[in-house]
PDB file of N, CA and C in Angstrom:
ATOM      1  N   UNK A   1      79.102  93.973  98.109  1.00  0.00           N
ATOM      2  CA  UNK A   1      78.989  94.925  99.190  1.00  0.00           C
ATOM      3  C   UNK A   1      77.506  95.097  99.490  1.00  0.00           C
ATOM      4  N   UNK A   2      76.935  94.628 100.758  1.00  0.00           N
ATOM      5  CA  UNK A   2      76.141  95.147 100.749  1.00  0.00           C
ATOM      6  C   UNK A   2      75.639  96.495 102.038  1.00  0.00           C
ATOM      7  N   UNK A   3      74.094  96.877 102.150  1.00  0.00           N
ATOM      8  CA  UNK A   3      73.187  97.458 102.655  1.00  0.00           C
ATOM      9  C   UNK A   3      72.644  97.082 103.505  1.00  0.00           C
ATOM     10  N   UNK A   4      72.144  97.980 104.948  1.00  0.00           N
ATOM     11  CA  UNK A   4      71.447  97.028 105.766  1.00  0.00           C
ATOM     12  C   UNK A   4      70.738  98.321 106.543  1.00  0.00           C
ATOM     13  N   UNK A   5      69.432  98.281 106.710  1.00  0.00           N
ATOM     14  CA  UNK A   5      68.842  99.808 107.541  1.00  0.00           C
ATOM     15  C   UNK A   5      68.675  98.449 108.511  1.00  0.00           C
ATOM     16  N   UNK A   6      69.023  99.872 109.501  1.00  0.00           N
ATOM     17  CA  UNK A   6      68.881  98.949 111.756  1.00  0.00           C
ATOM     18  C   UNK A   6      68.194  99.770 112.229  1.00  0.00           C
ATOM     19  N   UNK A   7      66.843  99.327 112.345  1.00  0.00           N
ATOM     20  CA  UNK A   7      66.058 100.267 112.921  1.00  0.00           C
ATOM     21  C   UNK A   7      65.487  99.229 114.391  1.00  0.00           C
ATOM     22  N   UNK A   8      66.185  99.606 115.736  1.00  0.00           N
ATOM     23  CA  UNK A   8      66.443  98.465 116.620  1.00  0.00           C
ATOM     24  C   UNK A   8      66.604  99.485 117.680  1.00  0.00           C
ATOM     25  N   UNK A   9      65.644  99.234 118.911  1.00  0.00           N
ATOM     26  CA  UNK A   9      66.542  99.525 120.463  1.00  0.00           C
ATOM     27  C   UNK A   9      65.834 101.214 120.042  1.00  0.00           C
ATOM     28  N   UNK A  10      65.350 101.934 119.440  1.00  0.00           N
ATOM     29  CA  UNK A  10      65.158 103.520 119.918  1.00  0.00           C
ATOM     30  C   UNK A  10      65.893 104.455 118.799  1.00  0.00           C
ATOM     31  N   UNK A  11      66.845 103.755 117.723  1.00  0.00           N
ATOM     32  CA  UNK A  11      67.513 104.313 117.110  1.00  0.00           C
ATOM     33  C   UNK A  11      67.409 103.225 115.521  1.00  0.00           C
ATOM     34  N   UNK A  12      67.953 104.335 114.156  1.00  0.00           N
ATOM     35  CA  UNK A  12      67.889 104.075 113.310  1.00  0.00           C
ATOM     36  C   UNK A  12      68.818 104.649 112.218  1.00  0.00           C
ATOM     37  N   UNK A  13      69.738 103.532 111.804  1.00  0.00           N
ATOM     38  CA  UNK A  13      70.773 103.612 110.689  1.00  0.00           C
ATOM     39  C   UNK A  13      71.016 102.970 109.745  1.00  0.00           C
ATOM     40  N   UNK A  14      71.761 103.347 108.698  1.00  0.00           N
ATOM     41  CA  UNK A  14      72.174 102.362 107.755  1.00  0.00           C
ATOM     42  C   UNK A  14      73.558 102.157 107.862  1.00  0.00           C
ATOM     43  N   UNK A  15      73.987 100.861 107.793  1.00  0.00           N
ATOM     44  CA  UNK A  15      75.388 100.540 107.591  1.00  0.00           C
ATOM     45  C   UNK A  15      75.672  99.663 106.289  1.00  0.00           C
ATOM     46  N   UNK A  16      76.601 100.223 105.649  1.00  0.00           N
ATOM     47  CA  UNK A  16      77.387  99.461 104.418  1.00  0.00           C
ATOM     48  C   UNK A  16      78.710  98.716 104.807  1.00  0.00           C
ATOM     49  N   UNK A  17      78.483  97.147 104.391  1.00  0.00           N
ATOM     50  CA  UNK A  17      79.467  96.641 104.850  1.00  0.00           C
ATOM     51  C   UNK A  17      80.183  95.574 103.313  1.00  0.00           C
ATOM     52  N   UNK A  18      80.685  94.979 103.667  1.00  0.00           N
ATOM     53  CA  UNK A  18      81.860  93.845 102.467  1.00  0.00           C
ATOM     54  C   UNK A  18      80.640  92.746 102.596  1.00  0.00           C
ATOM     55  N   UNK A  19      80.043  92.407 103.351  1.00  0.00           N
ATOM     56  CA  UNK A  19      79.206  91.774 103.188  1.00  0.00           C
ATOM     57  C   UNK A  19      78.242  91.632 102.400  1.00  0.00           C
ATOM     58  N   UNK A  20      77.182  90.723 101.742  1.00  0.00           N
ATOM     59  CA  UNK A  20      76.282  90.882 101.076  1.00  0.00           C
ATOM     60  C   UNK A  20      74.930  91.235 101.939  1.00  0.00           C
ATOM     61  N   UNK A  21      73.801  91.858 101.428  1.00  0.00           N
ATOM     62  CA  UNK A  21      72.597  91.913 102.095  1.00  0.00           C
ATOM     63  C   UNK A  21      71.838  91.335 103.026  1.00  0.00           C
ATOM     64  N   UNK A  22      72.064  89.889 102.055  1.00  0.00           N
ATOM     65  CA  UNK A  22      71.368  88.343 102.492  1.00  0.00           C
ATOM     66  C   UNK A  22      72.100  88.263 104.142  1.00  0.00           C
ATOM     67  N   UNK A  23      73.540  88.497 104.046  1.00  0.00           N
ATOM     68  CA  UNK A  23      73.996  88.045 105.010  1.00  0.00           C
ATOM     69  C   UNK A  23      73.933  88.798 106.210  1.00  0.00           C
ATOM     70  N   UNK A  24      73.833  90.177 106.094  1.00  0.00           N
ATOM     71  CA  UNK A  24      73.649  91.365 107.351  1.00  0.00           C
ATOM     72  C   UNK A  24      72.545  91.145 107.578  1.00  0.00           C
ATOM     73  N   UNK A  25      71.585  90.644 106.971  1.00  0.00           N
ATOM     74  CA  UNK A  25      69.985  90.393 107.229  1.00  0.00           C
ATOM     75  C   UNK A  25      69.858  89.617 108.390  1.00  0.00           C
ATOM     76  N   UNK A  26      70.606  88.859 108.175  1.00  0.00           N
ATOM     77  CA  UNK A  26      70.204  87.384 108.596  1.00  0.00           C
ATOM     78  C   UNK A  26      71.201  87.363 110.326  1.00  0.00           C
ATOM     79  N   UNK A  27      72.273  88.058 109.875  1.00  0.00           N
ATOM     80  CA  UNK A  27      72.988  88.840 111.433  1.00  0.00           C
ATOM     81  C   UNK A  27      71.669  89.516 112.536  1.00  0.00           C
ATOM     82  N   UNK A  28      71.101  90.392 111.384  1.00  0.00           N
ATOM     83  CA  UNK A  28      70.089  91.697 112.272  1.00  0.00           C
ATOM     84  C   UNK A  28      69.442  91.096 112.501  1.00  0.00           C
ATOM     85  N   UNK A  29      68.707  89.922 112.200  1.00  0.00           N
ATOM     86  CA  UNK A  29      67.448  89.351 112.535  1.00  0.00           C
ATOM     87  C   UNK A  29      68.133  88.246 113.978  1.00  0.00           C
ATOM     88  N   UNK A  30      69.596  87.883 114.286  1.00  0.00           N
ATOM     89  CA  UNK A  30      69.408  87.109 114.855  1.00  0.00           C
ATOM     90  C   UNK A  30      69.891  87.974 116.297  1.00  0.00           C
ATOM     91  N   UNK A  31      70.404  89.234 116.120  1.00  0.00           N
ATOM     92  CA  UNK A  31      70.737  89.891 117.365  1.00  0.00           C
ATOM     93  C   UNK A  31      69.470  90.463 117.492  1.00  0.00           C
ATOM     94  N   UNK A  32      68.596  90.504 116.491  1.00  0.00           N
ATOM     95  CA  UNK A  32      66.978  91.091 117.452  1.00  0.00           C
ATOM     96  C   UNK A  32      66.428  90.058 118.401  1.00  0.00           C
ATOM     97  N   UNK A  33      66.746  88.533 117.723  1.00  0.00           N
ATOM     98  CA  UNK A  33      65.925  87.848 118.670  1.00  0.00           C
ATOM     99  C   UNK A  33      66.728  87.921 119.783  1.00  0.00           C
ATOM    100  N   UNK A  34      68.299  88.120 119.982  1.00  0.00           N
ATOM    101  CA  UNK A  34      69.006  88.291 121.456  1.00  0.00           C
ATOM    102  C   UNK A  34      68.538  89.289 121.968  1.00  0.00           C
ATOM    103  N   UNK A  35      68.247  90.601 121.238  1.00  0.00           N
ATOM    104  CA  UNK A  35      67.460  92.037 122.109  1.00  0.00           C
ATOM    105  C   UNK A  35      66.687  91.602 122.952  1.00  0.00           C
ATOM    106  N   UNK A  36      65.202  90.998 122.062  1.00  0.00           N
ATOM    107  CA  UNK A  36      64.686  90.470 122.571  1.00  0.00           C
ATOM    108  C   UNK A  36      64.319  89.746 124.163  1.00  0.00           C
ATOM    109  N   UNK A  37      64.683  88.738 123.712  1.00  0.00           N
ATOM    110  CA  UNK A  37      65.229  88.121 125.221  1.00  0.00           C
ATOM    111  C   UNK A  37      65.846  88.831 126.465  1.00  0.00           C
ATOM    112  N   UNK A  38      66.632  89.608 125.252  1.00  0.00           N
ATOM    113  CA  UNK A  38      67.094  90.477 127.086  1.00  0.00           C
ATOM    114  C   UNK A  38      66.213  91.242 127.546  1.00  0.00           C
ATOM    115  N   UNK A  39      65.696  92.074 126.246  1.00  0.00           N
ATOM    116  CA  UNK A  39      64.550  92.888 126.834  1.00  0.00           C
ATOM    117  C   UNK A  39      63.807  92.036 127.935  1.00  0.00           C
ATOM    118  N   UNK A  40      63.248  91.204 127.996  1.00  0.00           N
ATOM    119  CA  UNK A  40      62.515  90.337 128.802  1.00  0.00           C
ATOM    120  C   UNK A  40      63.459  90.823 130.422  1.00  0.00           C
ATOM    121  N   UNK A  41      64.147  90.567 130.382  1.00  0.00           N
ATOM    122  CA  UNK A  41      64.896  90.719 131.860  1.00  0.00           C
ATOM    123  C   UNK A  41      64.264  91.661 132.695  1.00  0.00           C
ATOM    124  N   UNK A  42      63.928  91.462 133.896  1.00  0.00           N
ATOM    125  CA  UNK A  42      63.285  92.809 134.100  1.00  0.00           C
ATOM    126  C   UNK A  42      63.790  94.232 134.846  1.00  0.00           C
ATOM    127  N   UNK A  43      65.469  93.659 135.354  1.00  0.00           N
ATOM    128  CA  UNK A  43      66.756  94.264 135.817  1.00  0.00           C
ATOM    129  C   UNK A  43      66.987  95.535 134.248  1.00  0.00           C
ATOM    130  N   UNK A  44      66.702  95.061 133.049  1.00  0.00           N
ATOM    131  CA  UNK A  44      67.779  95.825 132.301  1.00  0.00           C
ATOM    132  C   UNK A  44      65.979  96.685 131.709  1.00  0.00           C
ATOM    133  N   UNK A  45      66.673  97.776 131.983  1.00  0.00           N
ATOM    134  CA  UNK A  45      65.556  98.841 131.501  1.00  0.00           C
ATOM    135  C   UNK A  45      65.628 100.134 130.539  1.00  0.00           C
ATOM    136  N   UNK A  46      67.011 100.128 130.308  1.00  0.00           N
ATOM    137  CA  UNK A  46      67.178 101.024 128.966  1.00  0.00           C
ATOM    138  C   UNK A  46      67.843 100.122 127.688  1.00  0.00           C
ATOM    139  N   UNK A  47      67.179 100.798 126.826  1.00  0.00           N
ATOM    140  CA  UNK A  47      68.329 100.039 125.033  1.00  0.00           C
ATOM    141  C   UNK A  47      69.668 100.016 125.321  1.00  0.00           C
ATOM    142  N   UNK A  48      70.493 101.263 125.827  1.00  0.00           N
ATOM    143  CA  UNK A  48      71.726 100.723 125.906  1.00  0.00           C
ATOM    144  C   UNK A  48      72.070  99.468 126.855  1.00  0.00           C
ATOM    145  N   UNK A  49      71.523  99.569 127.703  1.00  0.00           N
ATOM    146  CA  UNK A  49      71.700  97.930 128.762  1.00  0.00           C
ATOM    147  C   UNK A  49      71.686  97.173 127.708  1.00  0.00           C
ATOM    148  N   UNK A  50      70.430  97.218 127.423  1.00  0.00           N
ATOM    149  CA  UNK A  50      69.637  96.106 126.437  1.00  0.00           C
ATOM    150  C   UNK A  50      70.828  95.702 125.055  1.00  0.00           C
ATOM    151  N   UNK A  51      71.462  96.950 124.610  1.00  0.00           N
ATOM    152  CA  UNK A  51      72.360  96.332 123.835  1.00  0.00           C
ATOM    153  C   UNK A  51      73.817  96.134 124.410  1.00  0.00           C
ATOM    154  N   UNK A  52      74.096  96.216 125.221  1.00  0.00           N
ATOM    155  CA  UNK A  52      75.294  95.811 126.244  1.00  0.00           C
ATOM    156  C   UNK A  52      75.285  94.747 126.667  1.00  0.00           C
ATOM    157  N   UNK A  53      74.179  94.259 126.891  1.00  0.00           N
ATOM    158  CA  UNK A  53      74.012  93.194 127.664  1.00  0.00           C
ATOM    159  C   UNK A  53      73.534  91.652 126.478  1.00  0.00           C
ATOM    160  N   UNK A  54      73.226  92.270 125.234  1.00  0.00           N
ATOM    161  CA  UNK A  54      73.076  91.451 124.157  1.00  0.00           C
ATOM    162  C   UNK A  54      74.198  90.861 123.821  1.00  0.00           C
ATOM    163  N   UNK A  55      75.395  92.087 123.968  1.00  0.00           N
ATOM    164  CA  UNK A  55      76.594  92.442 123.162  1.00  0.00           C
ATOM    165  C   UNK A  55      77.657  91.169 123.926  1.00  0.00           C
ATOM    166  N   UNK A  56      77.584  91.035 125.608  1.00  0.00           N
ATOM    167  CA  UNK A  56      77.976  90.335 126.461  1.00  0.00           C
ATOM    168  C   UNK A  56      77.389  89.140 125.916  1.00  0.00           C
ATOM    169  N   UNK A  57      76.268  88.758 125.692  1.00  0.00           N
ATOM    170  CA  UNK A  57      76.133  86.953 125.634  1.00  0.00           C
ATOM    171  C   UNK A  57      76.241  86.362 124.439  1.00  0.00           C
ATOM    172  N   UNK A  58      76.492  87.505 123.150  1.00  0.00           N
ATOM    173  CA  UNK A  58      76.863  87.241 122.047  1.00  0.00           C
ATOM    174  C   UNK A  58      78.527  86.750 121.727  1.00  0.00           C
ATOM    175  N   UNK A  59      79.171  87.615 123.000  1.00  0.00           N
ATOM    176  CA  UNK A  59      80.695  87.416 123.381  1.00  0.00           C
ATOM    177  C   UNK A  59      81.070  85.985 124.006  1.00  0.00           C
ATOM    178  N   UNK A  60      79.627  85.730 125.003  1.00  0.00           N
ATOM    179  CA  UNK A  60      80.087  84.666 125.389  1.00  0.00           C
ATOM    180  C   UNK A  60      79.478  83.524 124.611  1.00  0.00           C
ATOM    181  N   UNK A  61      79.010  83.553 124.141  1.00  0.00           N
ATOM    182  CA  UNK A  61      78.190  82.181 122.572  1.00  0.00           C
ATOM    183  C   UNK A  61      79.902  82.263 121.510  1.00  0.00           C
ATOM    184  N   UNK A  62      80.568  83.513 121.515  1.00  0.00           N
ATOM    185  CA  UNK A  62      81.462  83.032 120.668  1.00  0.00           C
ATOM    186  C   UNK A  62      82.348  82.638 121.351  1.00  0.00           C
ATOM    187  N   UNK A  63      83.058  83.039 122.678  1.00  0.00           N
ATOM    188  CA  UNK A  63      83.662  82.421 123.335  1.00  0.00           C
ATOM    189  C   UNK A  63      83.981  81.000 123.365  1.00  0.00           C
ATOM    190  N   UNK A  64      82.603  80.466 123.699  1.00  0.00           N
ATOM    191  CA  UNK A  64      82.443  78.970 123.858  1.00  0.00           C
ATOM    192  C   UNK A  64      82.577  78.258 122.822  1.00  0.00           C
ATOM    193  N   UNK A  65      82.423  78.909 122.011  1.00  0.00           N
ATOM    194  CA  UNK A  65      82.643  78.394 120.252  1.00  0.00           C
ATOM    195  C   UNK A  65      84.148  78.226 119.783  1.00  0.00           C
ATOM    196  N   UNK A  66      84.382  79.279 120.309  1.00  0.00           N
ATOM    197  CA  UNK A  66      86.088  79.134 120.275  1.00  0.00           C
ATOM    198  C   UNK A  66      86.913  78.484 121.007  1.00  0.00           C
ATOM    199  N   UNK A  67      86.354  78.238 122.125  1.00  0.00           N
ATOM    200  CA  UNK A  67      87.040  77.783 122.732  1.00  0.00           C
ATOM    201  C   UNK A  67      86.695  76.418 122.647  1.00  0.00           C
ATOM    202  N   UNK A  68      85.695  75.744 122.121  1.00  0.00           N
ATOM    203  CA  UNK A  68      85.308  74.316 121.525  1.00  0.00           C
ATOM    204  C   UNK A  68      86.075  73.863 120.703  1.00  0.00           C
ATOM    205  N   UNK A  69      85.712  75.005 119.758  1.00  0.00           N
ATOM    206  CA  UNK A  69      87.022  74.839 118.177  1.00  0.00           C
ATOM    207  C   UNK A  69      88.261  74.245 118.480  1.00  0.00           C
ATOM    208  N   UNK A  70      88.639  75.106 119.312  1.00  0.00           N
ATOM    209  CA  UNK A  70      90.610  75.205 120.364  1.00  0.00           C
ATOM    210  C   UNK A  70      90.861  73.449 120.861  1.00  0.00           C
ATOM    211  N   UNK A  71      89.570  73.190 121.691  1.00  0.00           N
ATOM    212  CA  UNK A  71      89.633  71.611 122.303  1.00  0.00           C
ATOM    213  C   UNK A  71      89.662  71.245 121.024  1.00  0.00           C
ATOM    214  N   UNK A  72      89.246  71.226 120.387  1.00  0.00           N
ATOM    215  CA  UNK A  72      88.633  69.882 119.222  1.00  0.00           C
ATOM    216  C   UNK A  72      90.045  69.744 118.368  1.00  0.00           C
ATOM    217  N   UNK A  73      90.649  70.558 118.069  1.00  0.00           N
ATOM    218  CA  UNK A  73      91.731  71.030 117.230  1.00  0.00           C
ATOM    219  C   UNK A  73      92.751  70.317 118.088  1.00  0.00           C
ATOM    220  N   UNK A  74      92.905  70.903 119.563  1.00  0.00           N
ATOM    221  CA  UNK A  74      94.251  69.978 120.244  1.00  0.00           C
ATOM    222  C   UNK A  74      93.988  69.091 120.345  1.00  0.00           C
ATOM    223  N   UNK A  75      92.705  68.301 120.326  1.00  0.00           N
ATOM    224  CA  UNK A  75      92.264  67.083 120.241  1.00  0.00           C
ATOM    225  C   UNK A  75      92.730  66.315 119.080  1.00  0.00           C
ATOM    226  N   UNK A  76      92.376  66.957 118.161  1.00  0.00           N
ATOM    227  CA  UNK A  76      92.718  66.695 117.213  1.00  0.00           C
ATOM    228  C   UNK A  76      94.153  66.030 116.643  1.00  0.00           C
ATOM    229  N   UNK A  77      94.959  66.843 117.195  1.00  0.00           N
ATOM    230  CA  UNK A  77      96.388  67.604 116.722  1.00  0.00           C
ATOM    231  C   UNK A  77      96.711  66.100 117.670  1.00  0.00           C
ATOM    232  N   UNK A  78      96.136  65.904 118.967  1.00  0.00           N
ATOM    233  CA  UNK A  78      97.044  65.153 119.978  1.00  0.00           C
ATOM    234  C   UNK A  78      96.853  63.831 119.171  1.00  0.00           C
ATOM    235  N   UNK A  79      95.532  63.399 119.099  1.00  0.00           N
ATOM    236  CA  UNK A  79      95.169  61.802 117.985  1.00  0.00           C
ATOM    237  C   UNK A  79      96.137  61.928 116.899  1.00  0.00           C
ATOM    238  N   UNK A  80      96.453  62.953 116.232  1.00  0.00           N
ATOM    239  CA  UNK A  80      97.373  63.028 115.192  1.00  0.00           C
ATOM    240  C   UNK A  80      98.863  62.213 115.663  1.00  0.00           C
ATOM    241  N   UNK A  81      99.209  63.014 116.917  1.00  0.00           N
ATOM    242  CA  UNK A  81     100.776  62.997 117.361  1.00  0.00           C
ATOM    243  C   UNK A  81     100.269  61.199 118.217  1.00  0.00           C
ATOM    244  N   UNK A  82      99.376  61.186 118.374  1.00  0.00           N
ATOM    245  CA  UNK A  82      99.502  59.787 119.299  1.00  0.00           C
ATOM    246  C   UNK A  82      99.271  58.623 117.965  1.00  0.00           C
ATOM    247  N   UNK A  83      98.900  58.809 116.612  1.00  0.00           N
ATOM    248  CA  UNK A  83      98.687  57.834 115.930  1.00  0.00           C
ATOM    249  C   UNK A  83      99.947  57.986 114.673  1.00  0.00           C
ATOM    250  N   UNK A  84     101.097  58.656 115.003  1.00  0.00           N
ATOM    251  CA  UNK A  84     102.396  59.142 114.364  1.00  0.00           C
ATOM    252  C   UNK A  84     102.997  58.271 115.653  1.00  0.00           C
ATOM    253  N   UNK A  85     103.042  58.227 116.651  1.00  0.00           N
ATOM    254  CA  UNK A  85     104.265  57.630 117.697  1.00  0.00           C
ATOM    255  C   UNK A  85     103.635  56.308 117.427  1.00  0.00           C
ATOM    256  N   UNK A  86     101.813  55.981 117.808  1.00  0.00           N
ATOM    257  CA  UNK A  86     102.036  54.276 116.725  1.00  0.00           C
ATOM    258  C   UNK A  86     102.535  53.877 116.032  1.00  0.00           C
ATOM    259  N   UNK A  87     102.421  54.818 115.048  1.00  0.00           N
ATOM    260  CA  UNK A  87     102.843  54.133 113.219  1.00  0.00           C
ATOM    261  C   UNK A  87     104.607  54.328 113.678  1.00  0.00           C
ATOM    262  N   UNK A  88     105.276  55.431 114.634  1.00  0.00           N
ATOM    263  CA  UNK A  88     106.251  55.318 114.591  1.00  0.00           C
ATOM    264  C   UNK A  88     107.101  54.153 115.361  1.00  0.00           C
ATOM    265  N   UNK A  89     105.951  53.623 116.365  1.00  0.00           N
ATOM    266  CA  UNK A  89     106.409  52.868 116.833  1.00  0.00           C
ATOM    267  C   UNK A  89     105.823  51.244 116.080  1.00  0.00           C
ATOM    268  N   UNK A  90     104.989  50.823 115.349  1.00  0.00           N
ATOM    269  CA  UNK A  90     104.801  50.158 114.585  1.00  0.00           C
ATOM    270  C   UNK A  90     105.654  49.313 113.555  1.00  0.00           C
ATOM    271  N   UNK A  91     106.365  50.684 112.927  1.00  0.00           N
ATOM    272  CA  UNK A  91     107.166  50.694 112.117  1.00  0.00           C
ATOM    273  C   UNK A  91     108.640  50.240 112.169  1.00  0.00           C
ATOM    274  N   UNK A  92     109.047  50.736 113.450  1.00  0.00           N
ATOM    275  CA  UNK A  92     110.286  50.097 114.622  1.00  0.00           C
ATOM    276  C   UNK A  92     110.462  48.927 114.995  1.00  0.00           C
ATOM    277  N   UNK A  93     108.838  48.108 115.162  1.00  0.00           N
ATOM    278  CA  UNK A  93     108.590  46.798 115.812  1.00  0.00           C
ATOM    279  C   UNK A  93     108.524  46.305 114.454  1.00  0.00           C
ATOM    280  N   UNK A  94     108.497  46.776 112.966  1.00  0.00           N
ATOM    281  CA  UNK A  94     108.743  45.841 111.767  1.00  0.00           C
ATOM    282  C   UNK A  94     109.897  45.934 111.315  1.00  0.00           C
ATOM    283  N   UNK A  95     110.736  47.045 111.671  1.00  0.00           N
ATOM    284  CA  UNK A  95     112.234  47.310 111.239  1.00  0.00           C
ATOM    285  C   UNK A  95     112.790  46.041 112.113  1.00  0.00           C
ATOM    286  N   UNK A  96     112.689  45.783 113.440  1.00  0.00           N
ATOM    287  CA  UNK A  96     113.183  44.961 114.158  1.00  0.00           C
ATOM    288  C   UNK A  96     113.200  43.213 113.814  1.00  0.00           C
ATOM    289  N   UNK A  97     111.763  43.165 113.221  1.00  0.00           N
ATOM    290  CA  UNK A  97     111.099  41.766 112.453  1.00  0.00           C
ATOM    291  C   UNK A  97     111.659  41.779 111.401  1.00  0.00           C
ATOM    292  N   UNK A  98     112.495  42.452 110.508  1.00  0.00           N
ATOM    293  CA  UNK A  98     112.631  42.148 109.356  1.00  0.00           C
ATOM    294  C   UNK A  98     114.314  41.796 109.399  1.00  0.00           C
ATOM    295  N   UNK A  99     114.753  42.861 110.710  1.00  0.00           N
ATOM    296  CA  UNK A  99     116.519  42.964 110.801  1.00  0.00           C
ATOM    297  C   UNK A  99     116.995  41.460 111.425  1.00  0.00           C
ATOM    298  N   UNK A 100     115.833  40.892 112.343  1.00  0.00           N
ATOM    299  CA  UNK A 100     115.698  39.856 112.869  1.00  0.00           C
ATOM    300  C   UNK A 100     115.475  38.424 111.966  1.00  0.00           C
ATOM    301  N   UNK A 101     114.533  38.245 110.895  1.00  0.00           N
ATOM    302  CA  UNK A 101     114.346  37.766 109.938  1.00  0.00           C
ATOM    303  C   UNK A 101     115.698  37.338 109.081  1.00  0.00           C
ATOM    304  N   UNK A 102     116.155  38.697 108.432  1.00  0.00           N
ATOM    305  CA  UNK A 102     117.236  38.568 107.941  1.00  0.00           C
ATOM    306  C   UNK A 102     118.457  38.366 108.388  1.00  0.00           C
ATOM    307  N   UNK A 103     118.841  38.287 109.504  1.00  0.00           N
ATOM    308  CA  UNK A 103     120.175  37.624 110.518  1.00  0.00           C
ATOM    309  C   UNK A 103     119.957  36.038 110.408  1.00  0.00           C
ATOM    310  N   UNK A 104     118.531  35.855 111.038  1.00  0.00           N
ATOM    311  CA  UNK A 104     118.088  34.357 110.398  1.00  0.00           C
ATOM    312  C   UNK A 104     118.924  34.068 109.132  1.00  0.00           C
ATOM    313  N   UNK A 105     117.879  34.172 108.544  1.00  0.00           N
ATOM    314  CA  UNK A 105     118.346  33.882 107.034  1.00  0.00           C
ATOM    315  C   UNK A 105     119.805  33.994 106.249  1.00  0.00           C
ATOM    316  N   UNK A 106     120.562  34.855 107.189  1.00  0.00           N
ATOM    317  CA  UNK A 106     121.942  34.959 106.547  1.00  0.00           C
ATOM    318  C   UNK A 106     122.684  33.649 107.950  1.00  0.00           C
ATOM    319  N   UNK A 107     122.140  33.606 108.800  1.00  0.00           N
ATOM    320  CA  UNK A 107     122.807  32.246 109.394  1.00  0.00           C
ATOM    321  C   UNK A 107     122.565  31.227 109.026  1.00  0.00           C
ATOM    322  N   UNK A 108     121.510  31.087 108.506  1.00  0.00           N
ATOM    323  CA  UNK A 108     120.763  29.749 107.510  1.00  0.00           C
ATOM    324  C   UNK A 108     121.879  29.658 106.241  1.00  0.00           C
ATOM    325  N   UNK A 109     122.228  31.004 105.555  1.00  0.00           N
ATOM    326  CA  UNK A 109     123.047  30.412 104.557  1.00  0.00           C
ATOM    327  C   UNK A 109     123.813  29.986 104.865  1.00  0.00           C
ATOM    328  N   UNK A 110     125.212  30.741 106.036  1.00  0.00           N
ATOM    329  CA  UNK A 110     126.124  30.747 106.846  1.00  0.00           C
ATOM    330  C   UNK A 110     126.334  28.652 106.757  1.00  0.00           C
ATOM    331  N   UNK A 111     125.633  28.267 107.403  1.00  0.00           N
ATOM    332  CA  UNK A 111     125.521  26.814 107.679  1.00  0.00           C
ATOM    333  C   UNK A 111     125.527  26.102 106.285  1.00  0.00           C
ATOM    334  N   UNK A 112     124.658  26.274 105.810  1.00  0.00           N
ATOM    335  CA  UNK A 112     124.691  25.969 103.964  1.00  0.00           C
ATOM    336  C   UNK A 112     125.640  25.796 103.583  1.00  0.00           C
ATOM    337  N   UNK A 113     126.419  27.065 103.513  1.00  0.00           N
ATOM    338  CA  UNK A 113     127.641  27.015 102.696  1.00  0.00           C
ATOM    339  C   UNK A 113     129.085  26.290 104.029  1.00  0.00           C
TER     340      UNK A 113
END
């Protein structure tokens, strides 16, 4: 569990989270550099903008992330189902070679005997 003082934007707290230290650190340090940047804007002129508007492109960075994940996965999933109807169809075209094979071969005896 860890600790984390946020002293960010005009205001200052501590939050305790399931997380470790290392890791809320390393959160706070990377939504300052998004403050940051927005601060730069020259439209957004109070902290709350400033963290509203952080809060928005942090939504949309995960968005896109997720929704990458989502492609890659049905992507995924589809190469799966398209290299299962090969092998299933693979497997059909050797069931056929072998049922074929062996009709041979039992007419070959057929004559033999």
């Amino acid at each position: 569990m860890g600790k984390l003082h946020i002293n960010l934007l005009g205001t200052s707290f501590t939050i305790q989270a399931s997380e470790d230290t290392e890791y809320l650190t390393k959160l706070l340090g990377y939504y300052e550099r998004i403050t940051k940047d927005v601060s730069k804007i020259n439209s957004v002129k109070t902290p709350l903008q400033t963290s509203i508007l952080s809060g928005i492109m942090l939504c949309d960075e995960l968005y896109k992330e997720k929704t990458k994940s989502a492609e890659l996965t049905k992507a995924n999933s589809s190469n799966a189902g398209r290299n299962n109807n090969d092998e299933s169809e693979e497997k059909s075209r050797s069931d056929e070679e072998v049922k074929k094979r062996t009709l041979e071969m039992i007419d070959k005896i057929n004559k033999v005997l």
